[in-house]
Protein backbone atom coordinates (compact mmCIF):
# COMPACT_ATOMS: atom_id res chain seq x y z
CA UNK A 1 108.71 107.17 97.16
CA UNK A 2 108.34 109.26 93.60
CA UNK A 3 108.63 105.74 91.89
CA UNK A 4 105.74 103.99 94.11
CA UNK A 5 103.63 107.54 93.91
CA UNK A 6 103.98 107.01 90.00
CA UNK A 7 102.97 103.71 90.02
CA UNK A 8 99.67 104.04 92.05
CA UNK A 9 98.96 107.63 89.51
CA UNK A 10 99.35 105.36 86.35
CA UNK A 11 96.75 103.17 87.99
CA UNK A 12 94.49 105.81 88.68
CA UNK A 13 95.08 106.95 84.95
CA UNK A 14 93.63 103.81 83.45
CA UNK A 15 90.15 104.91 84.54
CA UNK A 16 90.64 108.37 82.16
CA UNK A 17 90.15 106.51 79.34
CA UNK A 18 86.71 105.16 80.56
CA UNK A 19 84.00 108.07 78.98
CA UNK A 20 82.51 107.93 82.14
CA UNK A 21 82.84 111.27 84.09
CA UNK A 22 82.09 109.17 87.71
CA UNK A 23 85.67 106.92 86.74
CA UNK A 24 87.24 109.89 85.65
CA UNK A 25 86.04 112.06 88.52
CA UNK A 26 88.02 109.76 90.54
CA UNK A 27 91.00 109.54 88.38
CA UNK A 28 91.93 113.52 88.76
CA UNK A 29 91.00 113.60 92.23
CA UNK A 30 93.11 110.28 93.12
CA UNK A 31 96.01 111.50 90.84
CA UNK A 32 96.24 115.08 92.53
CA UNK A 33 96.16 113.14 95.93
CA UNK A 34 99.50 110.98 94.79
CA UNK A 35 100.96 113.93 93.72
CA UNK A 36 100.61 116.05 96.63
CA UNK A 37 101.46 112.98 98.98
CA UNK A 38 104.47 111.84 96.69
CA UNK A 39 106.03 116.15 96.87
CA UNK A 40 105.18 115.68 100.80
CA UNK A 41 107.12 112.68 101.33
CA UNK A 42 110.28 114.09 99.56
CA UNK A 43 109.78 117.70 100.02
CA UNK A 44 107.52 118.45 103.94
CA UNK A 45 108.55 115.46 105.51
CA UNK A 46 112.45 115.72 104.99
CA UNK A 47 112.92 119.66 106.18
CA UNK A 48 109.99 118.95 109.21
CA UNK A 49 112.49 115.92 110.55
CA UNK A 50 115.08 118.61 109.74
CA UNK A 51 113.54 121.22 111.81
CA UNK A 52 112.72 118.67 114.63
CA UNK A 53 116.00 117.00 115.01
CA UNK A 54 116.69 114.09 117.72
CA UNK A 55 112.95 116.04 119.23
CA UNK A 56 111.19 113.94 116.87
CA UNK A 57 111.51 110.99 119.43
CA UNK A 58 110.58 113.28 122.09
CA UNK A 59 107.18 112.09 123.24
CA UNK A 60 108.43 107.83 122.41
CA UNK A 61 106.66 105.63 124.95
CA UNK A 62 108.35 102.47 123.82
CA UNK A 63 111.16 101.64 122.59
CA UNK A 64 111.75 98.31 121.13
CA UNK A 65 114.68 96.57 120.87
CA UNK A 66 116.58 96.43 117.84
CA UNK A 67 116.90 92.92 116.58
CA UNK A 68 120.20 91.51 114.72
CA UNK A 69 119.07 91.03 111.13
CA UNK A 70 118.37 87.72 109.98
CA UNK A 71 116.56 87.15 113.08
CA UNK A 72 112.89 89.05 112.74
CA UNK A 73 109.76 87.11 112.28
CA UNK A 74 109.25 88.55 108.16
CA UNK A 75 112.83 86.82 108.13
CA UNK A 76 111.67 83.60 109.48
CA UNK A 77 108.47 83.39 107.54
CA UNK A 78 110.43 84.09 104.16
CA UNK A 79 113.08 81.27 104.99
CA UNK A 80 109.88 78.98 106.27
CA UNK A 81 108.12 79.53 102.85
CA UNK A 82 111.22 78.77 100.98
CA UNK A 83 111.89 75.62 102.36
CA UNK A 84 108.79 74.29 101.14
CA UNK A 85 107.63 76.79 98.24
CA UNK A 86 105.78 74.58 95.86
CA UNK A 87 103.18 73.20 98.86
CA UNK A 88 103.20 76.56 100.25
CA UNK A 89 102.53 78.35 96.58
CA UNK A 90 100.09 75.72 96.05
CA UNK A 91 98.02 75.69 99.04
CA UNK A 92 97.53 80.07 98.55
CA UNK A 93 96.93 79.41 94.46
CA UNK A 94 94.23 77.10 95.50
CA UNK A 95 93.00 79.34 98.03
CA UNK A 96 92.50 82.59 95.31
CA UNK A 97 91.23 80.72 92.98
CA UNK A 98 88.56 79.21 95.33
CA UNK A 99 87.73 82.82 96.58
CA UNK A 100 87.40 84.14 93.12
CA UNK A 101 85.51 81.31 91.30
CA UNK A 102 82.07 83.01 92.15
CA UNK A 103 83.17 85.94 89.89
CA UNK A 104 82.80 83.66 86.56
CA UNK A 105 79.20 84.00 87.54
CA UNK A 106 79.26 87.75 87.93
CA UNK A 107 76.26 89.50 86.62
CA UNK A 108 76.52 93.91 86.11
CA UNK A 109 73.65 95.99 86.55
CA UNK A 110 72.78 99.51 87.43
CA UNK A 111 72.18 100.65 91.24
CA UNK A 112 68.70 101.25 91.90
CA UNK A 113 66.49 101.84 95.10
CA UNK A 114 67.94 98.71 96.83
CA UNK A 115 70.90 100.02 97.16
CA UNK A 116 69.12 101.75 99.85
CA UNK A 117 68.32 100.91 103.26
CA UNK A 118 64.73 99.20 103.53
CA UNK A 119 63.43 101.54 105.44
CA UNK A 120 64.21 104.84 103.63
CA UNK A 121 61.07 106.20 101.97
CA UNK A 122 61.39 106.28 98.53
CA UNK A 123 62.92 102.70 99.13
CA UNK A 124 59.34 101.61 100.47
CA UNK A 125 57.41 102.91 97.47
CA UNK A 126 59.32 100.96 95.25
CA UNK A 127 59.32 98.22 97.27
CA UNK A 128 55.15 98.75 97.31
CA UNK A 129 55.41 99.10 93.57
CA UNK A 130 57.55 96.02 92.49
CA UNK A 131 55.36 93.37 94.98
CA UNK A 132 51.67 95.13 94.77
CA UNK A 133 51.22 96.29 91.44
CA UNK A 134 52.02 94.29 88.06
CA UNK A 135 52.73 97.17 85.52
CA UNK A 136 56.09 98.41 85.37
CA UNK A 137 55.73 101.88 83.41
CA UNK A 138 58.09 103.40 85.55
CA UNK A 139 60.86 100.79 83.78
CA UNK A 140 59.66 101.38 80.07
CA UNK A 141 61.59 101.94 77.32
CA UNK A 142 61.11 105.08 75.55
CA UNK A 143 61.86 104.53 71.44
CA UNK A 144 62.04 107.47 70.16
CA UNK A 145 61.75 108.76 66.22
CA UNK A 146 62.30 112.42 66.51
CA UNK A 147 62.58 112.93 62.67
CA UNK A 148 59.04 111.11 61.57
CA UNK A 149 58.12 114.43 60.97
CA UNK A 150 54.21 115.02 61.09
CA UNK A 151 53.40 111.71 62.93
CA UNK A 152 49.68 112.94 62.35
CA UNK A 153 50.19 111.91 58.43
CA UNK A 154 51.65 108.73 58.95
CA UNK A 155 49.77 106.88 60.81
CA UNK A 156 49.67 103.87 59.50
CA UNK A 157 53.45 103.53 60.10
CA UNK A 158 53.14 104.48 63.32
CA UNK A 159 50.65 101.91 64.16
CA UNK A 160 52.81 99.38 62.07
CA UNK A 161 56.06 100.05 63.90
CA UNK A 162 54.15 100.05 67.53
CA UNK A 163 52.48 96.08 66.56
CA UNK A 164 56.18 95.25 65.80
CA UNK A 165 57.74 96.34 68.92
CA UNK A 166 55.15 94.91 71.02
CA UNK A 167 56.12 91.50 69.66
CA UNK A 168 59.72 91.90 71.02
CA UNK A 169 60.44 89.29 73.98
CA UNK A 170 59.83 90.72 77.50
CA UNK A 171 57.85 93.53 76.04
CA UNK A 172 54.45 93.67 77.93
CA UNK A 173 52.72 96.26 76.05
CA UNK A 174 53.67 99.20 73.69
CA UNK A 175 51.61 102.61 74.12
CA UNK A 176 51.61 104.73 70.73
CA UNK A 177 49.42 107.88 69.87
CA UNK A 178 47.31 105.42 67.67
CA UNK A 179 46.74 103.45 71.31
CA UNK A 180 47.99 100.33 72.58
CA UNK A 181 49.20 96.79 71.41
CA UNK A 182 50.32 93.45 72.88
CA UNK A 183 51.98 90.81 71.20
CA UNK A 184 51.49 92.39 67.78
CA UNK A 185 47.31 93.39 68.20
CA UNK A 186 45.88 96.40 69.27
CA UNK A 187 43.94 95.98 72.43
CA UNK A 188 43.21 100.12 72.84
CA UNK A 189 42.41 102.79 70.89
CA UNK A 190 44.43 106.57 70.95
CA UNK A 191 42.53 108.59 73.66
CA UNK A 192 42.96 111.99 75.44
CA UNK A 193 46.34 110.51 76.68
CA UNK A 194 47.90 109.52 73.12
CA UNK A 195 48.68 113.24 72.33
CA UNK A 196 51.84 113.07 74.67
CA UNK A 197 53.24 110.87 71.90
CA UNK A 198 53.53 113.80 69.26
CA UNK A 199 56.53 115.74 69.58
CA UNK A 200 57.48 119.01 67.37
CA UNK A 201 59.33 116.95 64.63
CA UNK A 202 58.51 112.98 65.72
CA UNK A 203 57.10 110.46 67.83
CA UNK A 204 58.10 108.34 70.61
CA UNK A 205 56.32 104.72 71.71
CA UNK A 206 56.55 103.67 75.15
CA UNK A 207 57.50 99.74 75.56
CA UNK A 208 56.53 98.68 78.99
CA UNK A 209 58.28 95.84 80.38
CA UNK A 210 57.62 92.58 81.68
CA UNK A 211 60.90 91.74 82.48
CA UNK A 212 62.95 93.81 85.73
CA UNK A 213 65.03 96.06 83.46
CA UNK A 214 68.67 95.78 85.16
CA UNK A 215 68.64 92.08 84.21
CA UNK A 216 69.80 90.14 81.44
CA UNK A 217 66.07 89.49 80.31
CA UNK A 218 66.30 93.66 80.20
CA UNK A 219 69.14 93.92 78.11
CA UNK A 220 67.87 91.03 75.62
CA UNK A 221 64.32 93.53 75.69
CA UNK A 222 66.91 96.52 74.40
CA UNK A 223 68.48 94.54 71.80
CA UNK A 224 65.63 93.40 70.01
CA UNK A 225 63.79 96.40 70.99
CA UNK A 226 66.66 98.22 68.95
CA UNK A 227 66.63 95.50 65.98
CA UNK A 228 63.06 95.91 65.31
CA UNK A 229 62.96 97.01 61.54
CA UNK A 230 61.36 100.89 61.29
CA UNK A 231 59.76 103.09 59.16
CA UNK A 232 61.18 105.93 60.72
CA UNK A 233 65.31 107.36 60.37
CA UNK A 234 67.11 107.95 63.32
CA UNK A 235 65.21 105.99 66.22
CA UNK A 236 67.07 106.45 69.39
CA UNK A 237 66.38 103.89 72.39
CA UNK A 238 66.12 104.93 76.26
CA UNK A 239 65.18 103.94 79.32
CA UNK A 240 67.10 101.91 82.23
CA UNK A 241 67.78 98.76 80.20
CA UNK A 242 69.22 100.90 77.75
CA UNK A 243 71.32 102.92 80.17
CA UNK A 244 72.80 99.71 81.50
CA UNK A 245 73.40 98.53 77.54
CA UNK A 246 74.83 101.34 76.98
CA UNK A 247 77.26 101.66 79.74
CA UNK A 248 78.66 97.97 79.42
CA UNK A 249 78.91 98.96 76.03
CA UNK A 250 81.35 102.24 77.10
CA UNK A 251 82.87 100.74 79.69
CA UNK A 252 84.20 96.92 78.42
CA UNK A 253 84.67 98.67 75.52
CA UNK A 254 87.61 100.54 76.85
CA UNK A 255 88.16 97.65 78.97
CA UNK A 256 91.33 96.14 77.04
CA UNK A 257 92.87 100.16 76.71
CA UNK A 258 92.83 100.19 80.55
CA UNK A 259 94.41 96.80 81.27
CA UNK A 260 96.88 97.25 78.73
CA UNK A 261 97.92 100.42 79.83
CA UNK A 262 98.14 99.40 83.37
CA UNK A 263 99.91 96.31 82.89
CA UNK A 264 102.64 98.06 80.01
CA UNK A 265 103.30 100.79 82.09
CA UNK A 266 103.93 98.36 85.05
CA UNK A 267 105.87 96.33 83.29
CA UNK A 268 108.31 98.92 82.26
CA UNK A 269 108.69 100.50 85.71
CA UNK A 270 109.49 97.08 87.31
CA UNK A 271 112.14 95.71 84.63
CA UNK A 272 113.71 99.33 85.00
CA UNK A 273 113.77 99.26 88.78
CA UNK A 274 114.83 94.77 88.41
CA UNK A 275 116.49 94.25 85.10
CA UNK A 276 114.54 91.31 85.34
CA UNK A 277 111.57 89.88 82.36
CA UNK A 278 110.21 87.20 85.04
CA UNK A 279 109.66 89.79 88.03
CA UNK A 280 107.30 91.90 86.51
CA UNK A 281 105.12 89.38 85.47
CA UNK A 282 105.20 87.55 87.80
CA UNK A 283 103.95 90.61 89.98
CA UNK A 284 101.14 91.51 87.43
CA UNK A 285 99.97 87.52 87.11
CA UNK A 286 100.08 87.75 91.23
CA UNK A 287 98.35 90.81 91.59
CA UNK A 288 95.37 89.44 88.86
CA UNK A 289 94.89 86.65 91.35
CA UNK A 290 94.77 88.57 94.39
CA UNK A 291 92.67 90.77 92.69
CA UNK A 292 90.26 87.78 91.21
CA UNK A 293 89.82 86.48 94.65
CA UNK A 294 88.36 89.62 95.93
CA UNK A 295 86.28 89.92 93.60
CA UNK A 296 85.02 86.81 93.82
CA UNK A 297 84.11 86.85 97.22
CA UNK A 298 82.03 90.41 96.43
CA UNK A 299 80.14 88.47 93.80
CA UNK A 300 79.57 85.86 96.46
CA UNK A 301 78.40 88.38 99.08
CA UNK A 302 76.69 91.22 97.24
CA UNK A 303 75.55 89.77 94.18
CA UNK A 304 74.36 86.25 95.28
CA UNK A 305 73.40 87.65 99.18
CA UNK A 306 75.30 85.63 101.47
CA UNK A 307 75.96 87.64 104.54
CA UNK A 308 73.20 90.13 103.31
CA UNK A 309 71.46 89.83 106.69
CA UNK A 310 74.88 90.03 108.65
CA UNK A 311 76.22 93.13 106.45
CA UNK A 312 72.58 95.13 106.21
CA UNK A 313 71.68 95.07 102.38
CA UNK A 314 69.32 93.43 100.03
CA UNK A 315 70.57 91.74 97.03
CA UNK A 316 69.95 92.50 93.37
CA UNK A 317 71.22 89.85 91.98
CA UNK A 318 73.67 92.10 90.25
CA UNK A 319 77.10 94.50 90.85
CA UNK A 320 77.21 97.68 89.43
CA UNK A 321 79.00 98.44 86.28
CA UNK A 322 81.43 100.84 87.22
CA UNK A 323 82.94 99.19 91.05
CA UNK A 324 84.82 96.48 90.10
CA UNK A 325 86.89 98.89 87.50
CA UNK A 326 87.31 101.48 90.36
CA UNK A 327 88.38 99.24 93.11
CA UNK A 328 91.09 97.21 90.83
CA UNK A 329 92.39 100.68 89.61
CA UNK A 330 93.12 101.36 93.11
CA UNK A 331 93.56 98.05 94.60
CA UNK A 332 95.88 97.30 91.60
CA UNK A 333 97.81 100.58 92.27
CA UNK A 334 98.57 99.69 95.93
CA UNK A 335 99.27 96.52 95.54
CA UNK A 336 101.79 97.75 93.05
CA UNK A 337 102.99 99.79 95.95
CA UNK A 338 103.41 97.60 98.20
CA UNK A 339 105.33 95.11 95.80
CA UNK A 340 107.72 98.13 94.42
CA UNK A 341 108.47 98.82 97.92
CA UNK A 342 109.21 95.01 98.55
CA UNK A 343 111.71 94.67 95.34
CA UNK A 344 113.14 97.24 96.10
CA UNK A 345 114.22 96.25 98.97
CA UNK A 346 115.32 92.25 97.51
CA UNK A 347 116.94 94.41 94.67
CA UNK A 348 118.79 96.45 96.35
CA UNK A 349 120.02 93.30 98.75
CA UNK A 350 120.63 91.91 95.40
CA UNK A 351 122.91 93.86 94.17
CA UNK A 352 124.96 93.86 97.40
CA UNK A 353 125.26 89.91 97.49
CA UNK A 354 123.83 88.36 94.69
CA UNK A 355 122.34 86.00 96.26
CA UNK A 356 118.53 85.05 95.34
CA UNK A 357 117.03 83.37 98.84
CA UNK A 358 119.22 85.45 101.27
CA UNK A 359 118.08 89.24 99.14
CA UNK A 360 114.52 87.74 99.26
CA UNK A 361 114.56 86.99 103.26
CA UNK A 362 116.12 90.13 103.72
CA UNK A 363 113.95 92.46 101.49
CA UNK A 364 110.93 90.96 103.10
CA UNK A 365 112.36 91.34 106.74
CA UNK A 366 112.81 95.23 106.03
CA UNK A 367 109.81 95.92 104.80
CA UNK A 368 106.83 93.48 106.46
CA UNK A 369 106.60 95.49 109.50
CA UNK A 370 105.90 98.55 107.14
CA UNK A 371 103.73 96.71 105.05
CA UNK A 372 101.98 95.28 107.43
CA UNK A 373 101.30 98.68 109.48
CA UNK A 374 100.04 100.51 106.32
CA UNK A 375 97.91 97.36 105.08
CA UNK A 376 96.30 97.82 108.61
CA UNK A 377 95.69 101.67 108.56
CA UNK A 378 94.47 101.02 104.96
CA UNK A 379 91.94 98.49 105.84
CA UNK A 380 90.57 100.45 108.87
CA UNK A 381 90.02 103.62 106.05
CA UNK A 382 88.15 101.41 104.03
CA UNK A 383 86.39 99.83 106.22
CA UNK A 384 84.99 102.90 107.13
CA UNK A 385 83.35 102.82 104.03
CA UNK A 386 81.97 99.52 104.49
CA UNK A 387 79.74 101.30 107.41
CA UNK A 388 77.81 102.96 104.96
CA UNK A 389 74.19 102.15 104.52
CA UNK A 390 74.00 102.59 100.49
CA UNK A 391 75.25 98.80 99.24
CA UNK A 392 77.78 99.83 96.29
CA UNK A 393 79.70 102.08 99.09
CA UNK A 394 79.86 99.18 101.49
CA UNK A 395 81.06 96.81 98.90
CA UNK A 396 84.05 99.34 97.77
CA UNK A 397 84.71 99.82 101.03
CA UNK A 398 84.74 95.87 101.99
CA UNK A 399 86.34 94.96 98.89
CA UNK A 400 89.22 97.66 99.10
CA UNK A 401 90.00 96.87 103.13
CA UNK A 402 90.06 92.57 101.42
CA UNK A 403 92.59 93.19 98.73
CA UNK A 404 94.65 94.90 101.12
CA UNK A 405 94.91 92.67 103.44
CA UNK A 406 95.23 89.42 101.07
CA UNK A 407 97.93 91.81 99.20
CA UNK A 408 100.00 92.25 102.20
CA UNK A 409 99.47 89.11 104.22
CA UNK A 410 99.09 85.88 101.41
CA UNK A 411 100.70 87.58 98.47
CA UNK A 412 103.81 89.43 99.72
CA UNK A 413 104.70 86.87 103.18
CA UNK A 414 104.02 83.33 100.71
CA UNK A 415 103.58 83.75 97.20
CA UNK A 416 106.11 86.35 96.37
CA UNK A 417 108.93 84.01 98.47
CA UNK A 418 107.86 81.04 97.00
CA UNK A 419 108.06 82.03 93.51
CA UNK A 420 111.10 84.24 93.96
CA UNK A 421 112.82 80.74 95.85
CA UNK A 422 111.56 78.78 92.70
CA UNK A 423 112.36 81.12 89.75
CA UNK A 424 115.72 81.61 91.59
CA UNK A 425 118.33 83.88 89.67
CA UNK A 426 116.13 83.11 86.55
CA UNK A 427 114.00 86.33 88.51
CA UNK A 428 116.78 88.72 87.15
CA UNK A 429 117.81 87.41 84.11
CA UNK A 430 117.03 89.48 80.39
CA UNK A 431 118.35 89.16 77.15
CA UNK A 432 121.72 90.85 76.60
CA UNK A 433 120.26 94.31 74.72
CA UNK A 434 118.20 94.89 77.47
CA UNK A 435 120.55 93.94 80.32
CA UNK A 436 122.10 96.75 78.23
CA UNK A 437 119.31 98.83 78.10
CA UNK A 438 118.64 98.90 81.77
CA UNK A 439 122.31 99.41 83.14
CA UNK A 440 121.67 103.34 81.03
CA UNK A 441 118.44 103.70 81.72
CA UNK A 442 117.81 101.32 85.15
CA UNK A 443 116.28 102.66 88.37
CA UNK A 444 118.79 102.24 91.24
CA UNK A 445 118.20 103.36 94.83
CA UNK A 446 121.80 101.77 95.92
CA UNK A 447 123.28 104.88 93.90
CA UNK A 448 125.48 101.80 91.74
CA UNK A 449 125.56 100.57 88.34
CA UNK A 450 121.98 99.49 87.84
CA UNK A 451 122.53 96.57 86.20
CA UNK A 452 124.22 95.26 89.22
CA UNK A 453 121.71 92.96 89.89
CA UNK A 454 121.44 91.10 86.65
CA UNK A 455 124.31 89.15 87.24
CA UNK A 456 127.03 91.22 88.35
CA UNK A 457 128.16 91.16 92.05
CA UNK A 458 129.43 94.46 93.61
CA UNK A 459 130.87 93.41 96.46
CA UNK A 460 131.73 90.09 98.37
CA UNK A 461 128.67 88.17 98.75
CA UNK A 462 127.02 87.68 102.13
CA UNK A 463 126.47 84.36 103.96
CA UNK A 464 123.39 82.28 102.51
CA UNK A 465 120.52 81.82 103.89
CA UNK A 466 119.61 77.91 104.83
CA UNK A 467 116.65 77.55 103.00
């Protein structure tokens, strides 16, 4: 329980080193969460059973019969898949990489209005504003030069810099406090209005858009907005195209930290708990896929709008920045669970009969009914979310309750049998100094040598599963 509490925490962690305080927000408050869960497994729970005694099963309505093992339906599916695992491992590879094709096409933007339900009110003035009126001042990029010092002396630069920025593509018009330009020309003279533009120490210009601003026409509009040669020092770019430069910029940025975190940190915890190199990646190349697919299929629904009138949202034609980093920090974490509490299990089997097929069968027969229960409470939580009527909530929430269940129904009852079957007792092997290293310093739940497992039988094997 600590180990799989760890494992969904480092996950969580990734997002800390995102300079976002919305990722980070999450990170503390998802951390604290597995950290009070993880004491409450191994602490509350164990002295409440205590307390309770046979009175736990008190209040039972059922009881269902205990089946000799070997003979549960996890056990038969794991056999099923290994009798055939390259069609089987096929047929699901072919499958996530169908459902996560549409993400190569994946476009990030910044919520806006839309996000909201068509009839809220500040939804319909937007709405009004976007299809009735062709000026989009409310989108404009403000360019500021706060150190021009007396802009009232210089303004010839001032009118220089403002024909130069009004040539930049997707610029509509720039407003200065010597007037306003298009496409390089001045088409207005300064007015009452113009003496907005003088600050205490500067100027600013206003560059109205023709382009929508969370768009890749926007972000082009930024760039050369930003490479525009000035007169001025120190002139600082705003506005919402710059916002959403800005964040890609902080947040892919970081990008590489986070994954390699995640996946170094995993790797370590599953060759301690295995003593195996293939294992853990395998599980990290599995859990990308997985991971892939789902987001494909939210690029496919929320970005490009199919289901939009089934699901209750209108389409941008983009996905916000920071939700596909949160939902594979936590989608990655419990999928990480979910396959720590599965090797576990085929490790620990492992150990007992070194045997590859039979430990897999077994490991998966002891935990799929678990699995399978928490994937379901899991989904039902998240889809909770997906009943919201702001579109990036319904997304996490849709996304989240699809990982899960592709984690614990493809992934953990095909894939994971069918590559164990195929990598067979290649899955445990590592080079001699760290077969060494993990017998010191190896995770063991069996309370034996931990290096059992690479290679070294502890007891009699068991009878083999037909595969």
């Amino acid at each position: 329980m600590i180990f799989s509490a760890v494992t969904v925490a480092v996950s969580l962690a990734a997002m800390l080193v995102f300079p976002l305080a919305f990722l980070r927000s999450f990170a503390y408050a998802g951390i604290a969460v597995v950290a009070l869960a993880g004491v409450g497994a191994v602490v509350v729970l164990p002295a409440l059973l205590a307390v309770l005694g046979h009175r736990v099963e008190k209040w039972v309505l059922w009881h269902r019969p205990v089946k000799p093992e070997g003979t549960g339906f996890w056990h038969r599916v794991a056999v099923a898949v290994m009798r055939r695992p390259v069609p089987v491992a096929t047929a699901v590879v072919l499958l996530l990489f169908f459902l996560g094709a549409p993400f190569l096409r994946i476009a990030f933007g910044l919520p806006d209005d839309r996000v909201l339900p068509a009839a809220a009110s500040s939804r319909v003035v937007q709405d009004d504003i976007r299809t009735a009126f062709t000026s989009n001042e409310a989108s404009a990029l403000s360019v500021v030069a706060a150190a021009a010092g007396d802009p009232e002396g210089r303004l010839p630069d001032v009118a220089r810099y403002a024909a130069d920025l009004s040539r930049a593509p997707g610029a509509a018009r720039v407003d200065a406090l010597t007037g306003s330009y298009i496409a390089g020309d001045q088409v207005a003279p300064p007015n009452e209005a113009s003496g907005r533009f003088v600050g205490q120490a500067g100027t600013w210009f206003s560059v109205v858009p023709v382009v929508e601003p969370y768009s890749e026409a926007g972000e082009n509009l930024v760039k050369a907005v930003r490479n525009v040669p000035s007169q001025f020092d120190d002139v600082q770019v705003a506005g919402a195209s710059a916002e959403l430069v800005d964040s890609k910029e902080s947040l892919f940025g970081r990008m590489p930290l986070a994954l390699g975190l995640i996946a170094l940190v995993t790797f370590v915890a599953l060759f301690l708990m295995t003593g195996g190199l293939l294992v853990p990646v395998k599980a990290i190349l599995v859990n990308l896929l997985s991971l892939s697919a789902t987001f494909g299929s939210m690029v496919w629904i929320f970005q490009e709008g199919h289901l939009s009138d089934a699901l209750n949202f209108t389409a941008t034609g983009t996905i916000a920045t920071t939700m596909p980093i949160l939902m594979f920090c936590i989608a990655f974490g419990l999928s990480m669970d979910y396959e720590v509490f599965l090797l576990s299990r085929i490790k620990e089997e492992h150990d007992i009969s070194g045997d590859n097929e039979s430990s897999v069968a077994l490991g998966l027969e002891r935990t799929g009914r678990i699995v399978t229960a928490a994937a379901a409470l899991l989904a039902v939580v998240f889809l909770a979310f997906a009943t919201s009527q702001v579109t990036f909530i319904k997304m996490f929430g849709l996304g989240l309750a699809l990982a899960v269940i592709l984690d614990a129904t493809l992934i953990r009852a095909a894939l994971v049998p069918a590559f164990m079957r195929l990598a067979g007792d290649a899955n445990w092997w590592a080079p001699a100094p760290l077969r060494r290293l993990h017998a010191r310093f190896g995770i063991s739940e069996s309370g034996g040598d931990a290096g059992a497992g690479a290679g070294v039988e502890t007891v009699a094997p068991r009878e083999k599963v037909s595969t």
